[in-house]
Every structure is written in C-alpha cells, then in structure tokens.
N, C-alpha and C. Protein backbone atom coordinates (compact mmCIF):
# COMPACT_ATOMS: atom_id res chain seq x y z
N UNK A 1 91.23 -0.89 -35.40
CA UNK A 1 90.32 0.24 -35.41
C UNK A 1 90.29 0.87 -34.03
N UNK A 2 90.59 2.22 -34.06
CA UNK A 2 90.42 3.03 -32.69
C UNK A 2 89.02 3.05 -32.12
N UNK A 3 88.40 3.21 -31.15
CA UNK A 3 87.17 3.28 -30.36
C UNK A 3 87.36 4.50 -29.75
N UNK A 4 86.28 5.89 -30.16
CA UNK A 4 86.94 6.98 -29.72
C UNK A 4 86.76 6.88 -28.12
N UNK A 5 87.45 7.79 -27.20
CA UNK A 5 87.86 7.75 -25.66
C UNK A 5 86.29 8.63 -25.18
N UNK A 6 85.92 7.59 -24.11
CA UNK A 6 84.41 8.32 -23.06
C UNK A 6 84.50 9.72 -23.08
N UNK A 7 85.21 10.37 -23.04
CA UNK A 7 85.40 11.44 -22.70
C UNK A 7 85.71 12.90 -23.74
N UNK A 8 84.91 13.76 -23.03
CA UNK A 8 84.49 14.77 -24.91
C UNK A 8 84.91 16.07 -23.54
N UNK A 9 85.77 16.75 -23.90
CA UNK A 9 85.68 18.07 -22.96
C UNK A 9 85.18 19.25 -23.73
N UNK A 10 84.66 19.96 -22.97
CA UNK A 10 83.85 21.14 -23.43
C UNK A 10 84.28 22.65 -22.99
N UNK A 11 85.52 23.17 -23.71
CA UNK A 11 85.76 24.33 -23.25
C UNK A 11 85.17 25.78 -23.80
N UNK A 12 84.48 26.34 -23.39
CA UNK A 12 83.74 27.52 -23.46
C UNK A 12 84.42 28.71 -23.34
N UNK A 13 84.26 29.57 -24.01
CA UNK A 13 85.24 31.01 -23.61
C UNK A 13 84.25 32.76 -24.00
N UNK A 14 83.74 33.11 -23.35
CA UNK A 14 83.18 33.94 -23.21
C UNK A 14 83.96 35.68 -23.87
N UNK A 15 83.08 35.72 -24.73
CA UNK A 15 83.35 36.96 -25.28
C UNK A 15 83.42 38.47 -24.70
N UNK A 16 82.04 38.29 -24.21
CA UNK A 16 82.00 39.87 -23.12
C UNK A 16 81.42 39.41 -22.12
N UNK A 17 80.94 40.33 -21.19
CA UNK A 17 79.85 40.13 -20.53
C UNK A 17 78.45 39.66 -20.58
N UNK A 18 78.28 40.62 -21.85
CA UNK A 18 76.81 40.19 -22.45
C UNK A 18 76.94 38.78 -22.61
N UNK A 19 78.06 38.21 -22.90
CA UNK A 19 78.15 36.87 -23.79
C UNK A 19 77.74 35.96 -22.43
N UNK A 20 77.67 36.19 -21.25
CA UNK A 20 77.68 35.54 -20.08
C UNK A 20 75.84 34.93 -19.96
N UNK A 21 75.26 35.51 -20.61
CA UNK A 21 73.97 35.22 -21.02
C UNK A 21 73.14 33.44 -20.98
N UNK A 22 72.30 33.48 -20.65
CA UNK A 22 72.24 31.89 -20.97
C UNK A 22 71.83 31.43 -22.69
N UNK A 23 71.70 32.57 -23.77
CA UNK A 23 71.93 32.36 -24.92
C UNK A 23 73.06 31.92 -25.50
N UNK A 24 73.54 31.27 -26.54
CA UNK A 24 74.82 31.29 -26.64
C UNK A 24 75.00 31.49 -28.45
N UNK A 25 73.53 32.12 -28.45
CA UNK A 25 73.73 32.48 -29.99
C UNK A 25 74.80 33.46 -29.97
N UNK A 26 75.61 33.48 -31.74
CA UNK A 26 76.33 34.65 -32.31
C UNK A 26 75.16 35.72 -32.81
N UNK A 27 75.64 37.04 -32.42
CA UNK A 27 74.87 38.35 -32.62
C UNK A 27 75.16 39.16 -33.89
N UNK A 28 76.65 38.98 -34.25
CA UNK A 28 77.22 39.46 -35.26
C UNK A 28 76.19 40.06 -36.39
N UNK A 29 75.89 41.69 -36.64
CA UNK A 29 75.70 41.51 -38.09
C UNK A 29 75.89 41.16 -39.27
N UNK A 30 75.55 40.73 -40.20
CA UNK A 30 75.74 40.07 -41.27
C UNK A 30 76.87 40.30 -41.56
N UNK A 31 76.77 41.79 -42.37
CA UNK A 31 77.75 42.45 -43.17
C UNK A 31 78.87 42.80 -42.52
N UNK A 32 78.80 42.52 -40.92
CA UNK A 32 80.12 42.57 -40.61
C UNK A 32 81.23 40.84 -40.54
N UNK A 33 80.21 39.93 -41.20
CA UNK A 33 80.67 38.65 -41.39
C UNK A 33 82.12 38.42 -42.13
N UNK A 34 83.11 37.79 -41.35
CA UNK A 34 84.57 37.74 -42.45
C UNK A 34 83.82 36.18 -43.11
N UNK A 35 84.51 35.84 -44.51
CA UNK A 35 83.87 35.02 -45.20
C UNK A 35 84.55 33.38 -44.49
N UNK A 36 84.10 32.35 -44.57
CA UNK A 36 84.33 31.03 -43.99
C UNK A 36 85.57 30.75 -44.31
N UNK A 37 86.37 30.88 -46.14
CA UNK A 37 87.38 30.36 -46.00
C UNK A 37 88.58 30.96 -45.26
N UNK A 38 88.14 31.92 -44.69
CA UNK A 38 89.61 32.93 -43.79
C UNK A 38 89.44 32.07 -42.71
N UNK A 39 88.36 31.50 -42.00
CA UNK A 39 88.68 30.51 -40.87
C UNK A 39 89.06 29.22 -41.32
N UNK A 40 88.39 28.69 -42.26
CA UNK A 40 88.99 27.36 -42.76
C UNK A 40 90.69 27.56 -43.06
N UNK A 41 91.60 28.34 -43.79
CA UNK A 41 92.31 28.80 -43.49
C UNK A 41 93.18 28.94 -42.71
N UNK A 42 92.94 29.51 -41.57
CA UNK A 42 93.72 29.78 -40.35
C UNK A 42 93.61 28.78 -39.51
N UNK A 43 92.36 27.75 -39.26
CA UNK A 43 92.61 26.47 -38.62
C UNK A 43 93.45 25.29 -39.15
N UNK A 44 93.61 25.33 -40.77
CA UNK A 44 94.50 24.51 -40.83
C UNK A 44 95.48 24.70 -41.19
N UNK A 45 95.80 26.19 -41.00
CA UNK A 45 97.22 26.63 -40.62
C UNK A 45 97.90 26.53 -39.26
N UNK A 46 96.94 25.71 -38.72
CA UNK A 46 96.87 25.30 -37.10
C UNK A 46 97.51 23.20 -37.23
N UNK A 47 96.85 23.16 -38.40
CA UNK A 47 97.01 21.64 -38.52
C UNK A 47 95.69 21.16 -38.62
N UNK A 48 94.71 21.58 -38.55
CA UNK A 48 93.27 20.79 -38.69
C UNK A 48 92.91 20.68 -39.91
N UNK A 49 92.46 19.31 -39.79
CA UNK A 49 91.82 18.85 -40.94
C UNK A 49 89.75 19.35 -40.77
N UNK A 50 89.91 20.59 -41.19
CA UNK A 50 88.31 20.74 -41.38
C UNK A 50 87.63 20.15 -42.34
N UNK A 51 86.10 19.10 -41.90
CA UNK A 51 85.43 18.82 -42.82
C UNK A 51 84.38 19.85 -43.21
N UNK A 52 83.83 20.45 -42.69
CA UNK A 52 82.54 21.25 -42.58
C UNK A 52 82.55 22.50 -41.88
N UNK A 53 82.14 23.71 -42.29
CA UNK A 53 81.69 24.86 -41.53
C UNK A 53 80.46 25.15 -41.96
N UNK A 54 79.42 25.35 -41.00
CA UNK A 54 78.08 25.40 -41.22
C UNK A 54 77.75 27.19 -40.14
N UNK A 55 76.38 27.07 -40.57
CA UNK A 55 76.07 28.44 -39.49
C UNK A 55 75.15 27.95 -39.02
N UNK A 56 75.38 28.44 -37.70
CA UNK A 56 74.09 27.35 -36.78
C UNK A 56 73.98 28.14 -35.17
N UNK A 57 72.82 28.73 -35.43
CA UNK A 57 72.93 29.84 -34.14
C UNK A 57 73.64 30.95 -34.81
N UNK A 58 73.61 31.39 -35.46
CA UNK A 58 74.46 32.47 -36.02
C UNK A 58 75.93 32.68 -35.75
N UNK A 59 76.39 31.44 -35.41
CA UNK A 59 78.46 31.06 -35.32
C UNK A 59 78.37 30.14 -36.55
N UNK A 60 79.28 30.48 -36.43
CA UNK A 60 80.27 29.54 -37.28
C UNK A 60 80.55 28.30 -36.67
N UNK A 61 80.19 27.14 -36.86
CA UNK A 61 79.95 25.85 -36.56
C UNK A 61 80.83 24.87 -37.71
N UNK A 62 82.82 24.16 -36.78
CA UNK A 62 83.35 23.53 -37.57
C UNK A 62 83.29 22.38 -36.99
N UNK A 63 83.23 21.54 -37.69
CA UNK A 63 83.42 19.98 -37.66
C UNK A 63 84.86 19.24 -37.73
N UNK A 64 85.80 18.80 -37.28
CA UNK A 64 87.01 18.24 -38.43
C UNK A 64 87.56 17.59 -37.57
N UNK A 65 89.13 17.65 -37.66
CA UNK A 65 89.93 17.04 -36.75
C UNK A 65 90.55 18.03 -36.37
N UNK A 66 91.48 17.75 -35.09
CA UNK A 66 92.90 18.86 -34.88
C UNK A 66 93.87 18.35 -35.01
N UNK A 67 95.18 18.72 -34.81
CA UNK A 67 96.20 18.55 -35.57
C UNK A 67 96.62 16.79 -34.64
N UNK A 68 96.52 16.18 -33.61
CA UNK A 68 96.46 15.34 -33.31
C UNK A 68 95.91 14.45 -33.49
N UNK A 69 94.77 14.34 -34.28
CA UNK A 69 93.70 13.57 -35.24
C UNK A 69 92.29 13.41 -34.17
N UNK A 70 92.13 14.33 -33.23
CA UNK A 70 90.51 14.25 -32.52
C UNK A 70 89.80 14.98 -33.16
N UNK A 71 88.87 14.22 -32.76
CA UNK A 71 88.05 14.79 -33.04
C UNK A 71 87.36 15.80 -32.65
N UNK A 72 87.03 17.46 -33.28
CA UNK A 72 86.99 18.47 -32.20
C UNK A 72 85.39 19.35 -33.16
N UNK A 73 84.42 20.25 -32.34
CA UNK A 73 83.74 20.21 -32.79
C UNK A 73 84.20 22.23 -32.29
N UNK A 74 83.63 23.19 -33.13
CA UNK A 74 83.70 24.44 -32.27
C UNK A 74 83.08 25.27 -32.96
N UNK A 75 82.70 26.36 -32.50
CA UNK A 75 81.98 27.94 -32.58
C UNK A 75 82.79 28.80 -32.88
N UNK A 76 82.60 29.74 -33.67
CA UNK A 76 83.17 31.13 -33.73
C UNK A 76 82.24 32.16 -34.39
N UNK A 77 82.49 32.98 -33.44
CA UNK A 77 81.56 34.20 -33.98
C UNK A 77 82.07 34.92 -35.26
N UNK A 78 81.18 34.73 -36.27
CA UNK A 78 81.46 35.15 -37.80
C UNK A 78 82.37 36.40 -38.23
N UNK A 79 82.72 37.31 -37.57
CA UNK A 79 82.97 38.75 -37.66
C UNK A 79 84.42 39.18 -37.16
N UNK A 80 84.59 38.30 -35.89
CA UNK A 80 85.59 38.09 -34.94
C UNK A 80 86.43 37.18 -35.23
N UNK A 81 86.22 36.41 -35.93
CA UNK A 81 86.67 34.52 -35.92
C UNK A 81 87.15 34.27 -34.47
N UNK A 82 86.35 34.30 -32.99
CA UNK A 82 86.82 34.42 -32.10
C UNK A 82 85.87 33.18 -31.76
N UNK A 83 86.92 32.41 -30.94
CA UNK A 83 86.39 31.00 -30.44
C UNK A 83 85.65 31.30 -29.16
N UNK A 84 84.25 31.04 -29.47
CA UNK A 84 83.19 30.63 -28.69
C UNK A 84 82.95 28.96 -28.06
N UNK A 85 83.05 28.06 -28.37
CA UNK A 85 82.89 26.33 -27.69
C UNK A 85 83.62 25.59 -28.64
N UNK A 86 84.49 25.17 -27.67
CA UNK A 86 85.24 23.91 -28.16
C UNK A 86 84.91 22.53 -27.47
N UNK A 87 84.58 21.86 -28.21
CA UNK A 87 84.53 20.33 -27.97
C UNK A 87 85.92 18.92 -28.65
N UNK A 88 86.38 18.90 -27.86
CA UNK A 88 87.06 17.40 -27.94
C UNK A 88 87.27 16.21 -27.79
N UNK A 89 86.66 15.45 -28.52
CA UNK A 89 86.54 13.86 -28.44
C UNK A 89 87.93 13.16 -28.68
N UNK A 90 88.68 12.89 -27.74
CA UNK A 90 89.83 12.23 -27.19
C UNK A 90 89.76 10.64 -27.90
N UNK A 91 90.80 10.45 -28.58
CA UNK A 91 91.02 8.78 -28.87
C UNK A 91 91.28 8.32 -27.57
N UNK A 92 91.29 6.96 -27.30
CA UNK A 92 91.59 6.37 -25.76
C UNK A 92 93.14 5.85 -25.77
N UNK A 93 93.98 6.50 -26.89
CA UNK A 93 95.37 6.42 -27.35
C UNK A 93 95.99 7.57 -26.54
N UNK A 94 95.46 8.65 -26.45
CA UNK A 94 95.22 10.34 -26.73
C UNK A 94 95.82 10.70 -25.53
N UNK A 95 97.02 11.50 -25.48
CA UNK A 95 97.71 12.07 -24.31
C UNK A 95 97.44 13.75 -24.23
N UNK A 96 95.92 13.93 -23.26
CA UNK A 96 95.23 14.84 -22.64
C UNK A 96 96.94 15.87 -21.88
N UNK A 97 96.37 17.07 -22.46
CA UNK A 97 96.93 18.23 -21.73
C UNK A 97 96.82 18.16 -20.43
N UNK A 98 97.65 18.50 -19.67
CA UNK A 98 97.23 18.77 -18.47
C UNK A 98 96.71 20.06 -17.68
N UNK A 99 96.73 20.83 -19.17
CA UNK A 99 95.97 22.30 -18.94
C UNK A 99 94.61 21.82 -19.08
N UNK A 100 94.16 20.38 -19.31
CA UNK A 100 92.55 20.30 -19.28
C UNK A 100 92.02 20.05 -18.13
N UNK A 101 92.84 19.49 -16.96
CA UNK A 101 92.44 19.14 -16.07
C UNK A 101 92.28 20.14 -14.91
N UNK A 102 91.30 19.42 -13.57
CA UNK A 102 90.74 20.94 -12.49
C UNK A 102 91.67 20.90 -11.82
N UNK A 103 92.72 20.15 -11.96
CA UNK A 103 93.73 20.64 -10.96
C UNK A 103 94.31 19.02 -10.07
N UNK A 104 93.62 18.20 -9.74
CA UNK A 104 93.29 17.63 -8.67
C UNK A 104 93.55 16.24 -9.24
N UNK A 105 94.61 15.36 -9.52
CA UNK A 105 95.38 13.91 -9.93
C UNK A 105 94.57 13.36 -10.12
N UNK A 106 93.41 12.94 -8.90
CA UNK A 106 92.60 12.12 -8.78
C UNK A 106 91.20 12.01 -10.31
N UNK A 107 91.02 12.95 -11.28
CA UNK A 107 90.18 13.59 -12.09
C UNK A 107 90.84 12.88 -13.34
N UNK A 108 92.15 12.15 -13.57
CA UNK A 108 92.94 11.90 -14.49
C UNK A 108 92.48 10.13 -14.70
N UNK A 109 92.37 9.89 -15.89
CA UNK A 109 92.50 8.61 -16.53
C UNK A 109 93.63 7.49 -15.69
C-alpha cells in the first residue's frame, strides 16, 4: 500500500487583475456557464481520472487523479474552463517536475 508523499503543491494562476483580489471566488454569470461534462471531458482527454465536479465558490471544483495517478484537487471558472488552483498530492514513489521547484537544489526531496 502507497502512503501518499508530505507534500501537496499549490499552484495558483490568476485570471486578471481583478482576480489578484484576496477573494478567490468564480464571478462568472450563470448563463454564461459551459456545462461540467465539457470539462470532465477535456481533463480526461488529458488522462485524468475525475471522480467529482462540484461548485463551490462559484468554480468548478474537481476531485480525481492525473494522468500519473496523484492525487490532484483544482478550480475552474465555469464559463472559461480556465484553471484557477491546482493542488497536488505527490505519492512518495512520485518523480516531481522540476518546473515545480523555486529554483534552488537545496528545496528538493
């Protein structure tokens, strides 16, 4: 049995300016909402195994795996399907990008 890895990174990506806000609700009007399965869809045309899309804060809130089997948690604004927060819970198997890191060897497992 795997023991998932200490370490969950949290990458954030900012929409506009406004989005720079310390809110991090989605604003989207309704009716300009694209429907859930076009993102369910296109993420696992990515390779993810999605369990759940919920609305929560007014994003789109998925649960699942990614195509490497982590566990990844993320946002998208309903209208856009544009990624707002990604979270990744790393197996302690799990060979980390090195686009995750600040730069600096010493920050590495």
């Amino acid at each position: 049995m795997k023991i998932p890895f200490v370490t969950t990174i949290t990458l954030c990506t900012l929409l506009s300016a406004t989005a720079a806000q310390a809110s991090h609700d989605c604003k989207d009007p309704v009716a300009d909402w694209q429907p859930r399965e076009i993102l369910r869809q296109q993420l696992e045309a990515k390779g993810w195994q999605v369990r759940r899309i919920k609305i929560d804060d007014g994003c789109y809130e998925v649960k699942g795996l990614d195509q490497d089997g982590n566990k990844v948690e993320a946002d998208y604004a309903p209208a856009s399907l544009r990624l707002r927060k990604l979270e990744i819970e790393f197996d302690e198997d799990a060979v980390i990008p090195d686009s995750l890191y600040s730069g600096d060897k010493g920050d590495r497992p």
